[in-house]
N, C-alpha and C. Protein backbone atom coordinates (compact mmCIF):
# COMPACT_ATOMS: atom_id res chain seq x y z
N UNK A 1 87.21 -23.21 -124.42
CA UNK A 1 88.19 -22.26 -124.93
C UNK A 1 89.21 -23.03 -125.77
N UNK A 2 89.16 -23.02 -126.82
CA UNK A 2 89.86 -23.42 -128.16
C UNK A 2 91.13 -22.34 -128.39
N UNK A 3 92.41 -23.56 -128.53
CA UNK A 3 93.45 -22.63 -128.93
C UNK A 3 94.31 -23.16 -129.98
N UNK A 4 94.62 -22.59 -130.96
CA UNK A 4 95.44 -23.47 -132.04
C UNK A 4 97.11 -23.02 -132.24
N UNK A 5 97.49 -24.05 -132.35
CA UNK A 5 99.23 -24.13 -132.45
C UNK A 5 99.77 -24.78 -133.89
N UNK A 6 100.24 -23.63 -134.31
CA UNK A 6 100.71 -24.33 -135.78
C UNK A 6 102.41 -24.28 -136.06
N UNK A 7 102.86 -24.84 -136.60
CA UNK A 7 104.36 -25.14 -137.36
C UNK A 7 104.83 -23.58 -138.09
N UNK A 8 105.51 -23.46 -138.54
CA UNK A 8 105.96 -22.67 -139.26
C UNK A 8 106.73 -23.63 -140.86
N UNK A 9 107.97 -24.20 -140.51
CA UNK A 9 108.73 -24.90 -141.93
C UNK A 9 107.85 -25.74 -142.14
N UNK A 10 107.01 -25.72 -143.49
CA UNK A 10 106.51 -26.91 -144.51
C UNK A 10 105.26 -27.39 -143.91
N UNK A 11 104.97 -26.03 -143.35
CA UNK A 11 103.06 -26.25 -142.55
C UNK A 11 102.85 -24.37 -143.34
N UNK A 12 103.74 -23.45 -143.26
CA UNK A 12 103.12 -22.20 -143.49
C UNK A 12 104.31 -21.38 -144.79
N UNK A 13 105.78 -21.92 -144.53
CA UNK A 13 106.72 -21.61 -145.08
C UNK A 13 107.27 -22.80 -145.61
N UNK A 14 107.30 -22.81 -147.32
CA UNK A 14 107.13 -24.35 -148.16
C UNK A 14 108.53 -24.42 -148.03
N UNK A 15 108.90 -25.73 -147.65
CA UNK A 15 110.24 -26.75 -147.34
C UNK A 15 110.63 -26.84 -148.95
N UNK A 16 111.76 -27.69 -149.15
CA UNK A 16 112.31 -28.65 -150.14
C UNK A 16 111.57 -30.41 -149.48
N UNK A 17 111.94 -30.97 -150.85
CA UNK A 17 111.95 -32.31 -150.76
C UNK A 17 113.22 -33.03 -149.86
N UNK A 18 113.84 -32.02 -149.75
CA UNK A 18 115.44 -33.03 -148.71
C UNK A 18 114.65 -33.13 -147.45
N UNK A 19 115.47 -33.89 -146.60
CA UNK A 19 115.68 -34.33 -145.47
C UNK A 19 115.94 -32.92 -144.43
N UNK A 20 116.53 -31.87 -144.71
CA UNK A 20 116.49 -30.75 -143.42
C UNK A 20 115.08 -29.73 -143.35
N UNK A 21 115.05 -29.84 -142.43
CA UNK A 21 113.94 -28.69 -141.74
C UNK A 21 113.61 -27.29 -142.42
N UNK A 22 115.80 -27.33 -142.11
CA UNK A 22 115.57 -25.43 -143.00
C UNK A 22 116.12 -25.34 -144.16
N UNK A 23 115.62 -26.70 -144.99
CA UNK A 23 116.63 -26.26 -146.47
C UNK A 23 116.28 -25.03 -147.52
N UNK A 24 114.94 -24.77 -146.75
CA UNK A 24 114.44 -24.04 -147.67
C UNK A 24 114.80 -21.92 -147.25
N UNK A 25 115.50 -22.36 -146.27
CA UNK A 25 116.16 -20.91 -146.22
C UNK A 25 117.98 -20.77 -146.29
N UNK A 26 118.69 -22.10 -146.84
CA UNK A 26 119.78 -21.77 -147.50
C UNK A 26 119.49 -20.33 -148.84
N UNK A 27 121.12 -20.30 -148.17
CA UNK A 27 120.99 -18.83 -149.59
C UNK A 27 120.94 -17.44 -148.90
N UNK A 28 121.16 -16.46 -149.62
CA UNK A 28 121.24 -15.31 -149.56
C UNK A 28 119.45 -14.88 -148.84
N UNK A 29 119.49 -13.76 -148.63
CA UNK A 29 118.37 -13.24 -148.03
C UNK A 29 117.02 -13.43 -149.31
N UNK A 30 117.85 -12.45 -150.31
CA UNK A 30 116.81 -11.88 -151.79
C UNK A 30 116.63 -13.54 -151.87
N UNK A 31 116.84 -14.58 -151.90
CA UNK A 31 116.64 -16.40 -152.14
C UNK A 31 115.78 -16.70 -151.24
N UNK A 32 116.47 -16.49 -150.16
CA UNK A 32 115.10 -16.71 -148.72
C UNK A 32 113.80 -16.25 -148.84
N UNK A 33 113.56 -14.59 -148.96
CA UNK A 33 112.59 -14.53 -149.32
C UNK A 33 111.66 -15.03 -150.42
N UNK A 34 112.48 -15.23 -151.05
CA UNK A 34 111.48 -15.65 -152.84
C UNK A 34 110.97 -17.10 -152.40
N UNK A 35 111.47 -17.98 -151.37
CA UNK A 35 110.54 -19.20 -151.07
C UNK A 35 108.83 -19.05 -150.39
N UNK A 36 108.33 -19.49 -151.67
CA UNK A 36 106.93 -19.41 -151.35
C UNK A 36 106.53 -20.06 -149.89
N UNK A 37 104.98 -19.37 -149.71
CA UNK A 37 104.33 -19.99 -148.74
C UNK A 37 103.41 -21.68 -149.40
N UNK A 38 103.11 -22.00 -148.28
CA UNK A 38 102.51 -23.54 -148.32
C UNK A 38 101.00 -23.23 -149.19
N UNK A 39 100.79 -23.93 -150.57
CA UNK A 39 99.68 -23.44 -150.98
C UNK A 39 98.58 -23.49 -149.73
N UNK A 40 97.21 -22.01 -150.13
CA UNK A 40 96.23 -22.14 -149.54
C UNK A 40 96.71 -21.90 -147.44
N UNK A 41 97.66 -21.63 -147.63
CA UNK A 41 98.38 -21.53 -145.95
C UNK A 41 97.56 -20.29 -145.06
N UNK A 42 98.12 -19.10 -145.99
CA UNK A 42 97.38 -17.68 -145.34
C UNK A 42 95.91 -17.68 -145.26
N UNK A 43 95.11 -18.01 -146.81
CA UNK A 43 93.97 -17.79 -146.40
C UNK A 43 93.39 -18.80 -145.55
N UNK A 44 93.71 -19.99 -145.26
CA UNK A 44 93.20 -20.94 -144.44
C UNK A 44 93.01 -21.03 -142.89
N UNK A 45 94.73 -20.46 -142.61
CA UNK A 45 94.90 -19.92 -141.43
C UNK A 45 93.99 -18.60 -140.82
N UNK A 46 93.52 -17.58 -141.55
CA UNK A 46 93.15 -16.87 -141.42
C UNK A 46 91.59 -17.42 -141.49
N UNK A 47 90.71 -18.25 -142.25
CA UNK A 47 89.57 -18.75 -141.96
C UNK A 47 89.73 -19.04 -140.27
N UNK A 48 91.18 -20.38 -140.15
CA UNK A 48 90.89 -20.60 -138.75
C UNK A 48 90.90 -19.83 -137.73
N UNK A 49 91.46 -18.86 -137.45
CA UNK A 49 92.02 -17.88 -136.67
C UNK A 49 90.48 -17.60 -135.52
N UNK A 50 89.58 -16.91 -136.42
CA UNK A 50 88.12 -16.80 -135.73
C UNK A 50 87.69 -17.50 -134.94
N UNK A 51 88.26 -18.95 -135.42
CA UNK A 51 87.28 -19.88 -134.91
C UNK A 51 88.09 -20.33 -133.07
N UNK A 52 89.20 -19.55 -133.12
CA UNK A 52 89.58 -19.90 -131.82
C UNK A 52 90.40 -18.39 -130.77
N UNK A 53 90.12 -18.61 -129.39
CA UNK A 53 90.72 -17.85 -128.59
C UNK A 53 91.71 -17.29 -128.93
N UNK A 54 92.72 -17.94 -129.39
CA UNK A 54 94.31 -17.66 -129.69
C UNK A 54 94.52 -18.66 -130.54
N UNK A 55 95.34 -17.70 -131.09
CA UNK A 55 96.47 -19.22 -132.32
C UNK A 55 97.74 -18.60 -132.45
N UNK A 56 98.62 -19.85 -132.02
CA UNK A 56 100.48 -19.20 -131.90
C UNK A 56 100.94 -20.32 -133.11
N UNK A 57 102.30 -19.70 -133.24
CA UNK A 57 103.11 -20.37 -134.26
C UNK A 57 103.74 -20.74 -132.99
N UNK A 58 104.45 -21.91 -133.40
CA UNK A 58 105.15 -23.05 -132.21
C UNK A 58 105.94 -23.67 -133.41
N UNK A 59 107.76 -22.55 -133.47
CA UNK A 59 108.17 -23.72 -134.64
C UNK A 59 109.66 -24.22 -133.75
N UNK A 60 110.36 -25.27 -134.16
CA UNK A 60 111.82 -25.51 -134.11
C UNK A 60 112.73 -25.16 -134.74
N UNK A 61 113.69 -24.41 -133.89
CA UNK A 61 114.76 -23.86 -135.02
C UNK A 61 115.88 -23.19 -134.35
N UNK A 62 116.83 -22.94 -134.63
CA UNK A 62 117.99 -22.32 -134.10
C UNK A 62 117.72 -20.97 -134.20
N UNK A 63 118.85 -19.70 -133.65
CA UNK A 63 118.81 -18.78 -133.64
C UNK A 63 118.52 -18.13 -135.07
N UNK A 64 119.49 -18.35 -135.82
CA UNK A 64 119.32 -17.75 -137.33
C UNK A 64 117.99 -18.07 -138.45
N UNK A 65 117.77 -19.63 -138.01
CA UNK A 65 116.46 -19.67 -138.26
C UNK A 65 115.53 -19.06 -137.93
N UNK A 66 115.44 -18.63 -136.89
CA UNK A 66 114.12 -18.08 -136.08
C UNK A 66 114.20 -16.44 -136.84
N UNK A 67 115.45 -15.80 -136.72
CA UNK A 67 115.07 -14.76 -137.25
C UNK A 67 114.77 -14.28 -138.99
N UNK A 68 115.38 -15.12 -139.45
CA UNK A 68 114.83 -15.30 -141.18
C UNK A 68 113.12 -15.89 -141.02
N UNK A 69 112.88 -16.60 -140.22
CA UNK A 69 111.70 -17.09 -140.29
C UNK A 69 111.03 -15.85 -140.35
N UNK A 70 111.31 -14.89 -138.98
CA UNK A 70 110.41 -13.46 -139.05
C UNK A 70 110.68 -12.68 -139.94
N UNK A 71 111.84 -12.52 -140.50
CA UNK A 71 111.27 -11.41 -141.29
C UNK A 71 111.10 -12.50 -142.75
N UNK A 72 110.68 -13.55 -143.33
CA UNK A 72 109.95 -13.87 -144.05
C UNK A 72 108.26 -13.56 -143.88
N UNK A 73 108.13 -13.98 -143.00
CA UNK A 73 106.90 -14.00 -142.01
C UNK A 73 106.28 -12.13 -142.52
N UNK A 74 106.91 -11.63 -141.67
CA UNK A 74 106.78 -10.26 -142.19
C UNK A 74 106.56 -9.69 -143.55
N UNK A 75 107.62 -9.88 -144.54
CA UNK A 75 108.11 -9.45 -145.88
C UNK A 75 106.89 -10.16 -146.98
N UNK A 76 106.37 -11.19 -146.15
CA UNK A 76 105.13 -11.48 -146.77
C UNK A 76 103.94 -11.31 -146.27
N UNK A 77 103.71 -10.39 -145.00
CA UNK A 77 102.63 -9.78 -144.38
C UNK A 77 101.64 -11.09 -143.65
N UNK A 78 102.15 -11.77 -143.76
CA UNK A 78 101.60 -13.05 -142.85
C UNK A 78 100.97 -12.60 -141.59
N UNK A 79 101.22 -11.78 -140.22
CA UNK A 79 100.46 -11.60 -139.38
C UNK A 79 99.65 -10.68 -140.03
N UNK A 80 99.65 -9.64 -140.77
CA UNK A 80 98.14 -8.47 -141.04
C UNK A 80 97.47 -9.93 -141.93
N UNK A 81 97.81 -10.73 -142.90
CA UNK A 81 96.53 -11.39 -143.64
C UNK A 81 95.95 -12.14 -142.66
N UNK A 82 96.77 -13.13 -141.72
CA UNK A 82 96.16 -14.49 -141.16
C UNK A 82 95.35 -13.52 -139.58
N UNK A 83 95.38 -12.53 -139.58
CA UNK A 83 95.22 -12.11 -137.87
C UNK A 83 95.98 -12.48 -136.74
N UNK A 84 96.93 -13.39 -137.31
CA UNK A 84 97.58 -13.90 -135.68
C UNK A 84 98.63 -12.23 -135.17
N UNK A 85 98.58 -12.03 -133.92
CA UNK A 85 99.30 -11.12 -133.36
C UNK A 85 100.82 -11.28 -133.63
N UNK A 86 101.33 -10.85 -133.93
CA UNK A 86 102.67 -10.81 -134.01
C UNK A 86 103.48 -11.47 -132.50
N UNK A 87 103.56 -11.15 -131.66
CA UNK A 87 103.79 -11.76 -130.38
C UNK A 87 103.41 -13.04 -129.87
N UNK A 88 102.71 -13.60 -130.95
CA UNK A 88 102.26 -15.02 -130.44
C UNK A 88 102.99 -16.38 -131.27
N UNK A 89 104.51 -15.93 -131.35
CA UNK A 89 105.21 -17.13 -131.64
C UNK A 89 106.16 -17.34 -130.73
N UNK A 90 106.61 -19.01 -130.41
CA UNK A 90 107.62 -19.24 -129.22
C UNK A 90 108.33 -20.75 -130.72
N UNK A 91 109.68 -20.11 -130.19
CA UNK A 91 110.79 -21.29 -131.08
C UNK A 91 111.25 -21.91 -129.90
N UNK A 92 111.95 -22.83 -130.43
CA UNK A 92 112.57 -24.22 -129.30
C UNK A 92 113.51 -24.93 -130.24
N UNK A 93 114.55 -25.36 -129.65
CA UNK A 93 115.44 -26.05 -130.11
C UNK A 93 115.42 -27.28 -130.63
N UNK A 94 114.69 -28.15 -129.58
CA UNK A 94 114.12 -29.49 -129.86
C UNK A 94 112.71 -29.52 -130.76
N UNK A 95 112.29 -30.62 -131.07
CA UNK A 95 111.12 -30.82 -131.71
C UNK A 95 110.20 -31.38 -130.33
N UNK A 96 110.97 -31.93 -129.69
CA UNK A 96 109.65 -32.56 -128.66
C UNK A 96 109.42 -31.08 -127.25
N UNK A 97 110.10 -30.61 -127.56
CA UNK A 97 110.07 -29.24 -127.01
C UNK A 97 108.46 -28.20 -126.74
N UNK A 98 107.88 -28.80 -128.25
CA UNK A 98 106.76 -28.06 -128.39
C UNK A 98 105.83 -28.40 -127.25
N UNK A 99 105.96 -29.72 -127.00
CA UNK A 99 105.01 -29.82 -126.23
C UNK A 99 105.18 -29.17 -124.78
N UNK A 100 106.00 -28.62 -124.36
CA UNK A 100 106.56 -27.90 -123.41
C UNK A 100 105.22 -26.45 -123.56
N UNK A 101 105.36 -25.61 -124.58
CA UNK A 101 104.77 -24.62 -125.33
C UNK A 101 103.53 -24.76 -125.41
N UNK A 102 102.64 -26.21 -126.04
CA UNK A 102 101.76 -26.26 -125.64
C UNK A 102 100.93 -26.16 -124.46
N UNK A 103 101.97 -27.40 -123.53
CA UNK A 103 101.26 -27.33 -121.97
C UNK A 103 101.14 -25.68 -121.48
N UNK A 104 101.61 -24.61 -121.99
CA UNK A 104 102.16 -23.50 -121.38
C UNK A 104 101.04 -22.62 -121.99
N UNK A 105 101.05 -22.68 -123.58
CA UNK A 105 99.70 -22.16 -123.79
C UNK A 105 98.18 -22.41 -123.94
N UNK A 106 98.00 -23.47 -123.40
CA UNK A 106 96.93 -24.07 -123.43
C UNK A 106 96.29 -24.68 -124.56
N UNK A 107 96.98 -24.84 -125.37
CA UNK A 107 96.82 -25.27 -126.93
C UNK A 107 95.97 -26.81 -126.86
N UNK A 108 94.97 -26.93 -127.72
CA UNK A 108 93.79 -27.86 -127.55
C UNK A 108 93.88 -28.27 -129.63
N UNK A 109 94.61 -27.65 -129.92
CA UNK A 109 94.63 -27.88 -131.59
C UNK A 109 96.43 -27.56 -131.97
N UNK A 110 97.02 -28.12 -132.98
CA UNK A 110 98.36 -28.31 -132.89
C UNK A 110 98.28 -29.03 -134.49
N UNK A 111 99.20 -28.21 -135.25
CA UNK A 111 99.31 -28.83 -136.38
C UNK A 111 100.57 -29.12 -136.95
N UNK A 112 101.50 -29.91 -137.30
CA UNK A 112 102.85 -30.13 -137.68
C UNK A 112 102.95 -31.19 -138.60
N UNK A 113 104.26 -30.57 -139.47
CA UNK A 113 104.66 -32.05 -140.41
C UNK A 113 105.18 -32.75 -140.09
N UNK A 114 105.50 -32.92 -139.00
CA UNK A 114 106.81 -34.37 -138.31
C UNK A 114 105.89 -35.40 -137.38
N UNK A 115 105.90 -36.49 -137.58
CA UNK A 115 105.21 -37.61 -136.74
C UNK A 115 105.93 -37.43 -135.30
N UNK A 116 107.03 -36.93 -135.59
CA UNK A 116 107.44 -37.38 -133.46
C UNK A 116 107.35 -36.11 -133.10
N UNK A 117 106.62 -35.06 -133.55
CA UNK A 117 106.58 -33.77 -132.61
C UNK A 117 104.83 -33.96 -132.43
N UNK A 118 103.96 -34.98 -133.21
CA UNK A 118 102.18 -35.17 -133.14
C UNK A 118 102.68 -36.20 -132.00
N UNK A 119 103.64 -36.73 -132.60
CA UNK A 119 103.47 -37.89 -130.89
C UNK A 119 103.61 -37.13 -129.76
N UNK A 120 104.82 -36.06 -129.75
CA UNK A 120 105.12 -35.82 -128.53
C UNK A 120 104.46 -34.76 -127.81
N UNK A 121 103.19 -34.08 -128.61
CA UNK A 121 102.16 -33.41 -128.03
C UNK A 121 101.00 -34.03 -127.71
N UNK A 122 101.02 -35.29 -128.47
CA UNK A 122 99.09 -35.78 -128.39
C UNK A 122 98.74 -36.28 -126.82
N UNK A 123 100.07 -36.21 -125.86
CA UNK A 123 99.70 -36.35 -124.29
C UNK A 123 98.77 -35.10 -124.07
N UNK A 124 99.66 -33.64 -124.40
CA UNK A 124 99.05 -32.18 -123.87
C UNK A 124 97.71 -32.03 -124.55
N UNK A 125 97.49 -32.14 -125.73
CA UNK A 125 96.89 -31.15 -127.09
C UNK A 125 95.53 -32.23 -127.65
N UNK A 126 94.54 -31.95 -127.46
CA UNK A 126 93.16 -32.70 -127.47
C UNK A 126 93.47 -33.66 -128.95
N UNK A 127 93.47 -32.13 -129.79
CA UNK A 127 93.85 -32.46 -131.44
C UNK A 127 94.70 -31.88 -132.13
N UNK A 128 95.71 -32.95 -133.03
CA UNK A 128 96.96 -33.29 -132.72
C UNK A 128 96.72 -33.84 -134.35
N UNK A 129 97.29 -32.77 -135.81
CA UNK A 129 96.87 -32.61 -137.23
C UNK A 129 98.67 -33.08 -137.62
N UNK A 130 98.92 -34.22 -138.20
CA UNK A 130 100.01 -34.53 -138.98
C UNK A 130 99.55 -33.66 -140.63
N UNK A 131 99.98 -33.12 -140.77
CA UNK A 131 99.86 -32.06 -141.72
C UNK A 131 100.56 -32.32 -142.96
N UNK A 132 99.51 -32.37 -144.07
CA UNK A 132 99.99 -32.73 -145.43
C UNK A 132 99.22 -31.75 -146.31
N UNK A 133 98.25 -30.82 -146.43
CA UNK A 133 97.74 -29.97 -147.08
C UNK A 133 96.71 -29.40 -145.85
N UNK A 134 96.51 -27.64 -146.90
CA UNK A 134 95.79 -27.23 -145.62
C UNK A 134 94.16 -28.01 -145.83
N UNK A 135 93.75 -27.83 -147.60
CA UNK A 135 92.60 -28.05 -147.15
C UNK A 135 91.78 -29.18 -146.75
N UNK A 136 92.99 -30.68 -146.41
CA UNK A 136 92.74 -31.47 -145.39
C UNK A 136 92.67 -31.15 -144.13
N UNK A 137 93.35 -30.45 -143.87
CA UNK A 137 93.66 -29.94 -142.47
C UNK A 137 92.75 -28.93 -141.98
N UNK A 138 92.21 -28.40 -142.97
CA UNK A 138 90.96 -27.47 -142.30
C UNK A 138 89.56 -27.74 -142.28
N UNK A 139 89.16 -28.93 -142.73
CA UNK A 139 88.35 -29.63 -142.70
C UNK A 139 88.23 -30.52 -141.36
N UNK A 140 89.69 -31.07 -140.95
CA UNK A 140 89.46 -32.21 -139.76
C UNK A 140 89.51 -30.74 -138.97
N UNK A 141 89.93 -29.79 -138.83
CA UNK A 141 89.57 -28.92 -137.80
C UNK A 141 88.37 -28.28 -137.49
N UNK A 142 87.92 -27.96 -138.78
CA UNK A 142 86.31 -27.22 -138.21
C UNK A 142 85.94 -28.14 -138.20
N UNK A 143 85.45 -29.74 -138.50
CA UNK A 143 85.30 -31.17 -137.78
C UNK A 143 85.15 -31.16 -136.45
N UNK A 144 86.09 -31.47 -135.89
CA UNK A 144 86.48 -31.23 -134.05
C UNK A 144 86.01 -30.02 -133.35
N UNK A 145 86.11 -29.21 -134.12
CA UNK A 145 84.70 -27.80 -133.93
C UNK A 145 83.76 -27.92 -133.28
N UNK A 146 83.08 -28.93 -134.60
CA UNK A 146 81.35 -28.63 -134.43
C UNK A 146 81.17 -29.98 -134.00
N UNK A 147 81.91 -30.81 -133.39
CA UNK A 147 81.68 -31.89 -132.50
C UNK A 147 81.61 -31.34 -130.88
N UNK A 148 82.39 -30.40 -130.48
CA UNK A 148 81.66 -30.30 -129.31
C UNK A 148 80.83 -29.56 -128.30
């Protein structure tokens, strides 16, 4: 039973080049929304989706983040394209947090852009994707697939 855990900032919802997490939702709402998704994000996610039991979003973020995240999330129909259920995201304050989330959902696949949140799951999470494009990333996944 295969379960996948993905990021939300600069894995599904495209970041800036700075240094913060959420630079890319400074600004007014009508600004927030107009930040694109991560090329190739929806349809990729949505290839993966099939291929496993469940797949949750697992992102970090404060209160105000979390809720701009959803209704970006929304306003760009992200759960009807990718299939993920709407109910299957958990936020956390910390970054090493996730792995909390993982152990909890049984997550066996985990994808993020930060090296110390792949470290701090690769104890729980079989496979454990430092994330730089999807269609690297969807390759080492259906990979680990059809290996076992």
């Amino acid at each position: 039973m295969n379960k996948l855990g993905i990021d939300i900032g600069r894995v599904i919802i495209n970041g800036t080049t700075g240094p913060g997490d959420t630079s890319f939702f400074a600004g007014d709402t009508a600004a927030m929304l107009r930040t694109p998704a991560v090329p190739d994000a929806f349809d990729t996610i949505a290839r993966l989706v099939p291929l496993f039991t469940d797949t949750w979003l697992v992102s970090k973020c404060g209160p105000r983040v979390q809720q701009r995240s959803l209704v970006w999330l929304h306003h760009h129909n992200f759960f009807t394209h990718t299939g993920i259920p709407e109910a299957n995201i958990r936020f956390c304050l910390k970054r090493p947090q996730k792995a909390i989330h993982c152990t909890d959902l049984g997550l066996t696949h985990f994808v993020d852009d930060k090296p110390d949140v792949i470290a701090a799951v690769r104890p729980v999470v079989r496979h454990a994707y430092l994330f730089n494009n999807w269609p690297t990333t969807e390759a080492a996944i259906v990979k680990s697939l059809t290996r076992q």
